[in-house]
C-alpha atoms as a PDB file:
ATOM      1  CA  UNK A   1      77.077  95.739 126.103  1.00  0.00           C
ATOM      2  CA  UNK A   2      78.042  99.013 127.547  1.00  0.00           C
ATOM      3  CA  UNK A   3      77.385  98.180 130.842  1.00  0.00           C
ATOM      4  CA  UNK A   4      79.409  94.979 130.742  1.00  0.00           C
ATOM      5  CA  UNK A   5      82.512  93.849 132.339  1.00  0.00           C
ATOM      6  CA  UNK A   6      85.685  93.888 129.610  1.00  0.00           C
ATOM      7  CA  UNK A   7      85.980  89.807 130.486  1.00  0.00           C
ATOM      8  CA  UNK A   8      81.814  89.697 129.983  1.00  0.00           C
ATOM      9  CA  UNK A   9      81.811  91.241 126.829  1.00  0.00           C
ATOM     10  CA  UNK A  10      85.013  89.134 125.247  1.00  0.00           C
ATOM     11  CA  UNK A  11      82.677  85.952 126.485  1.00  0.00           C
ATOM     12  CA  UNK A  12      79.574  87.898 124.821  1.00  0.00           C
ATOM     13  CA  UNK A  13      80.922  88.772 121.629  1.00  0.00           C
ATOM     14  CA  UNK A  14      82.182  85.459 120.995  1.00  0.00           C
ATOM     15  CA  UNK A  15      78.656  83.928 121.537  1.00  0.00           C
ATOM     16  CA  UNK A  16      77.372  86.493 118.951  1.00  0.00           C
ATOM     17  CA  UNK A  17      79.990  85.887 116.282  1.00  0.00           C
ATOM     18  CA  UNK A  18      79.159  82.379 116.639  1.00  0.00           C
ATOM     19  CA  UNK A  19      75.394  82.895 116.503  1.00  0.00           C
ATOM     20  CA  UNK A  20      76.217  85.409 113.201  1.00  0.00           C
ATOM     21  CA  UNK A  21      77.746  82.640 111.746  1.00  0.00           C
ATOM     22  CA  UNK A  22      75.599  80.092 111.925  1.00  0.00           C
ATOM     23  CA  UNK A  23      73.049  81.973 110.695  1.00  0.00           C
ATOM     24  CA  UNK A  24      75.311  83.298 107.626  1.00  0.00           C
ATOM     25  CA  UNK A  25      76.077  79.547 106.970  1.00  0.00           C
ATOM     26  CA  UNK A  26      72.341  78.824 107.322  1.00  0.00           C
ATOM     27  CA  UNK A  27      70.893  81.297 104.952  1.00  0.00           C
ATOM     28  CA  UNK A  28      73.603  80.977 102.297  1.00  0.00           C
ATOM     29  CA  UNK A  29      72.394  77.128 102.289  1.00  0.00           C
ATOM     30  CA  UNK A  30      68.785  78.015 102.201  1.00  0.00           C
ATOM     31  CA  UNK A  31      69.225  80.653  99.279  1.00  0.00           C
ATOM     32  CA  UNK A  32      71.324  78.008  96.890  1.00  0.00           C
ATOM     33  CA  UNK A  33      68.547  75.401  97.490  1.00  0.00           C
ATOM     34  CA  UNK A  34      65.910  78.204  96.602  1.00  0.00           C
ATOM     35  CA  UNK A  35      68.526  79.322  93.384  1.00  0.00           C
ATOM     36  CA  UNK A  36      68.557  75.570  92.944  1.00  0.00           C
ATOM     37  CA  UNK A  37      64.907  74.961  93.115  1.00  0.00           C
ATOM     38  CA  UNK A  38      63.971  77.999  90.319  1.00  0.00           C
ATOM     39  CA  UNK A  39      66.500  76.302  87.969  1.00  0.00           C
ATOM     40  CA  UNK A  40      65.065  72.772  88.180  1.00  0.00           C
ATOM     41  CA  UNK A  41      61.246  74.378  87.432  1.00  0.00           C
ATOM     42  CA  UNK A  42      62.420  76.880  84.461  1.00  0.00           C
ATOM     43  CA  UNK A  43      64.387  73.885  83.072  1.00  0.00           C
ATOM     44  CA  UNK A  44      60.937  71.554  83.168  1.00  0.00           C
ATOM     45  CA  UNK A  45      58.906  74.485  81.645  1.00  0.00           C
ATOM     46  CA  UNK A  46      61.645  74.873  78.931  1.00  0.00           C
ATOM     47  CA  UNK A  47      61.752  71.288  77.590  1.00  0.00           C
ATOM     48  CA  UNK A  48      63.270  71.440  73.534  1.00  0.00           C
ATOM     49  CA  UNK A  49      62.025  68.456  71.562  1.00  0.00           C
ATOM     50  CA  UNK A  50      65.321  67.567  69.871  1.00  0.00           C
ATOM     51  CA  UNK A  51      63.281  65.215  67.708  1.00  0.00           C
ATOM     52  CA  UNK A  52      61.702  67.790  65.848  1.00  0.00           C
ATOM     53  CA  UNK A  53      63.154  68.097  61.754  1.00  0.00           C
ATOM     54  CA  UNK A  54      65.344  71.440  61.293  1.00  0.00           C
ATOM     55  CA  UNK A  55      66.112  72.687  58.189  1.00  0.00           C
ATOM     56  CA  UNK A  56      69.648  72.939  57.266  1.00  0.00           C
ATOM     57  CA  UNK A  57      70.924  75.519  55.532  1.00  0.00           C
ATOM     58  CA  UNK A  58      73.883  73.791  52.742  1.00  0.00           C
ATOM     59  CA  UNK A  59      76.884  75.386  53.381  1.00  0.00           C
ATOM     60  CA  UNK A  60      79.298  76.168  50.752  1.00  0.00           C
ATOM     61  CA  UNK A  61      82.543  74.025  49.542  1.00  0.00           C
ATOM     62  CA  UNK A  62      86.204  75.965  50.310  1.00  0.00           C
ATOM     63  CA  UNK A  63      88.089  76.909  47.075  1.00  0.00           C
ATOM     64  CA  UNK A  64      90.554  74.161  46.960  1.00  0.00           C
ATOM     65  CA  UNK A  65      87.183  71.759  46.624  1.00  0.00           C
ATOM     66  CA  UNK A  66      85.473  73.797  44.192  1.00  0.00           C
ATOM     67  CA  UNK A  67      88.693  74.106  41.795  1.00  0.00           C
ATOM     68  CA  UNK A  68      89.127  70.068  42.261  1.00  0.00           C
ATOM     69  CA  UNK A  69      85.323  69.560  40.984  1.00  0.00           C
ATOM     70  CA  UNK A  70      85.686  71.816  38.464  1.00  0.00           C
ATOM     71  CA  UNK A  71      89.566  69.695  37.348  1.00  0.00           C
ATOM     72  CA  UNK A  72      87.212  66.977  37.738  1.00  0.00           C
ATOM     73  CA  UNK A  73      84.312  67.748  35.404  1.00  0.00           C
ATOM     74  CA  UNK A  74      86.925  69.320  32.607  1.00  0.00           C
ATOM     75  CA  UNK A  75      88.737  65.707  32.969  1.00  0.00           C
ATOM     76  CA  UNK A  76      85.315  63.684  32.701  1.00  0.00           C
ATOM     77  CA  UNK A  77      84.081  65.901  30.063  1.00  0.00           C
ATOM     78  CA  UNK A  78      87.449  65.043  27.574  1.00  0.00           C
END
Protein backbone atom coordinates (compact mmCIF):
# COMPACT_ATOMS: atom_id res chain seq x y z
CA UNK A 1 0.00 0.00 0.00
CA UNK A 2 2.99 2.17 0.25
CA UNK A 3 3.75 2.16 -3.13
CA UNK A 4 0.25 3.11 -4.22
CA UNK A 5 -1.24 6.07 -5.79
CA UNK A 6 -3.36 8.34 -2.99
CA UNK A 7 -6.63 7.69 -5.52
CA UNK A 8 -5.42 3.68 -5.58
CA UNK A 9 -5.27 3.31 -2.09
CA UNK A 10 -8.82 5.30 -1.24
CA UNK A 11 -10.24 2.55 -4.00
CA UNK A 12 -8.08 -0.20 -2.00
CA UNK A 13 -9.01 0.50 1.38
CA UNK A 14 -12.53 0.58 0.64
CA UNK A 15 -12.38 -2.98 -0.90
CA UNK A 16 -10.69 -4.10 2.38
CA UNK A 17 -13.14 -2.51 4.79
CA UNK A 18 -15.71 -4.17 2.85
CA UNK A 19 -13.97 -7.55 2.78
CA UNK A 20 -13.35 -6.92 6.92
CA UNK A 21 -16.81 -6.64 7.18
CA UNK A 22 -18.15 -9.30 5.67
CA UNK A 23 -16.09 -11.44 7.31
CA UNK A 24 -16.91 -9.75 10.88
CA UNK A 25 -20.64 -10.25 9.91
CA UNK A 26 -19.79 -13.82 8.87
CA UNK A 27 -18.04 -15.07 11.90
CA UNK A 28 -20.28 -13.31 14.43
CA UNK A 29 -23.14 -15.51 12.63
CA UNK A 30 -21.12 -18.63 12.69
CA UNK A 31 -20.11 -18.22 16.50
CA UNK A 32 -24.02 -17.61 17.71
CA UNK A 33 -25.03 -20.76 15.73
CA UNK A 34 -22.02 -22.65 17.46
CA UNK A 35 -23.20 -20.72 21.11
CA UNK A 36 -26.59 -21.85 19.87
CA UNK A 37 -25.74 -25.36 19.05
CA UNK A 38 -23.85 -26.08 22.77
CA UNK A 39 -27.08 -24.80 24.40
CA UNK A 40 -29.51 -27.06 22.52
CA UNK A 41 -27.04 -30.34 23.46
CA UNK A 42 -26.43 -29.30 27.34
CA UNK A 43 -30.22 -28.66 27.49
CA UNK A 44 -30.94 -32.48 26.01
CA UNK A 45 -28.28 -33.93 28.42
CA UNK A 46 -29.94 -31.96 31.32
CA UNK A 47 -33.55 -33.20 30.96
CA UNK A 48 -35.48 -32.77 34.82
CA UNK A 49 -38.32 -35.25 35.14
CA UNK A 50 -40.90 -32.87 36.62
CA UNK A 51 -42.98 -35.96 37.30
CA UNK A 52 -40.91 -37.17 39.91
CA UNK A 53 -42.70 -36.77 43.86
CA UNK A 54 -40.80 -33.92 45.98
CA UNK A 55 -41.17 -33.64 49.38
CA UNK A 56 -42.56 -30.52 50.70
CA UNK A 57 -41.46 -29.05 53.52
CA UNK A 58 -45.05 -27.49 55.58
CA UNK A 59 -44.52 -24.10 56.03
CA UNK A 60 -45.70 -22.31 58.99
CA UNK A 61 -49.15 -20.20 59.49
CA UNK A 62 -48.52 -16.07 60.06
CA UNK A 63 -49.59 -14.87 63.56
CA UNK A 64 -52.87 -13.39 62.74
CA UNK A 65 -53.84 -17.27 61.62
CA UNK A 66 -52.39 -18.89 64.49
CA UNK A 67 -54.18 -16.42 67.12
CA UNK A 68 -57.62 -17.03 64.99
CA UNK A 69 -57.16 -21.02 65.49
CA UNK A 70 -56.31 -20.68 68.77
CA UNK A 71 -59.93 -17.96 69.27
CA UNK A 72 -61.26 -20.80 67.47
CA UNK A 73 -60.44 -23.86 69.57
CA UNK A 74 -61.07 -21.70 73.04
CA UNK A 75 -64.68 -20.94 71.34
CA UNK A 76 -65.28 -24.74 70.32
CA UNK A 77 -63.93 -25.93 73.51
CA UNK A 78 -66.80 -23.67 75.73
Amino acid sequence: MINLAPEEKKNRGAKLSEIKTKLTEAYESKEQIFKMTQINEQLEKDLVDISLDVAHEEGSYSLLAEIRRDAEEICKSM
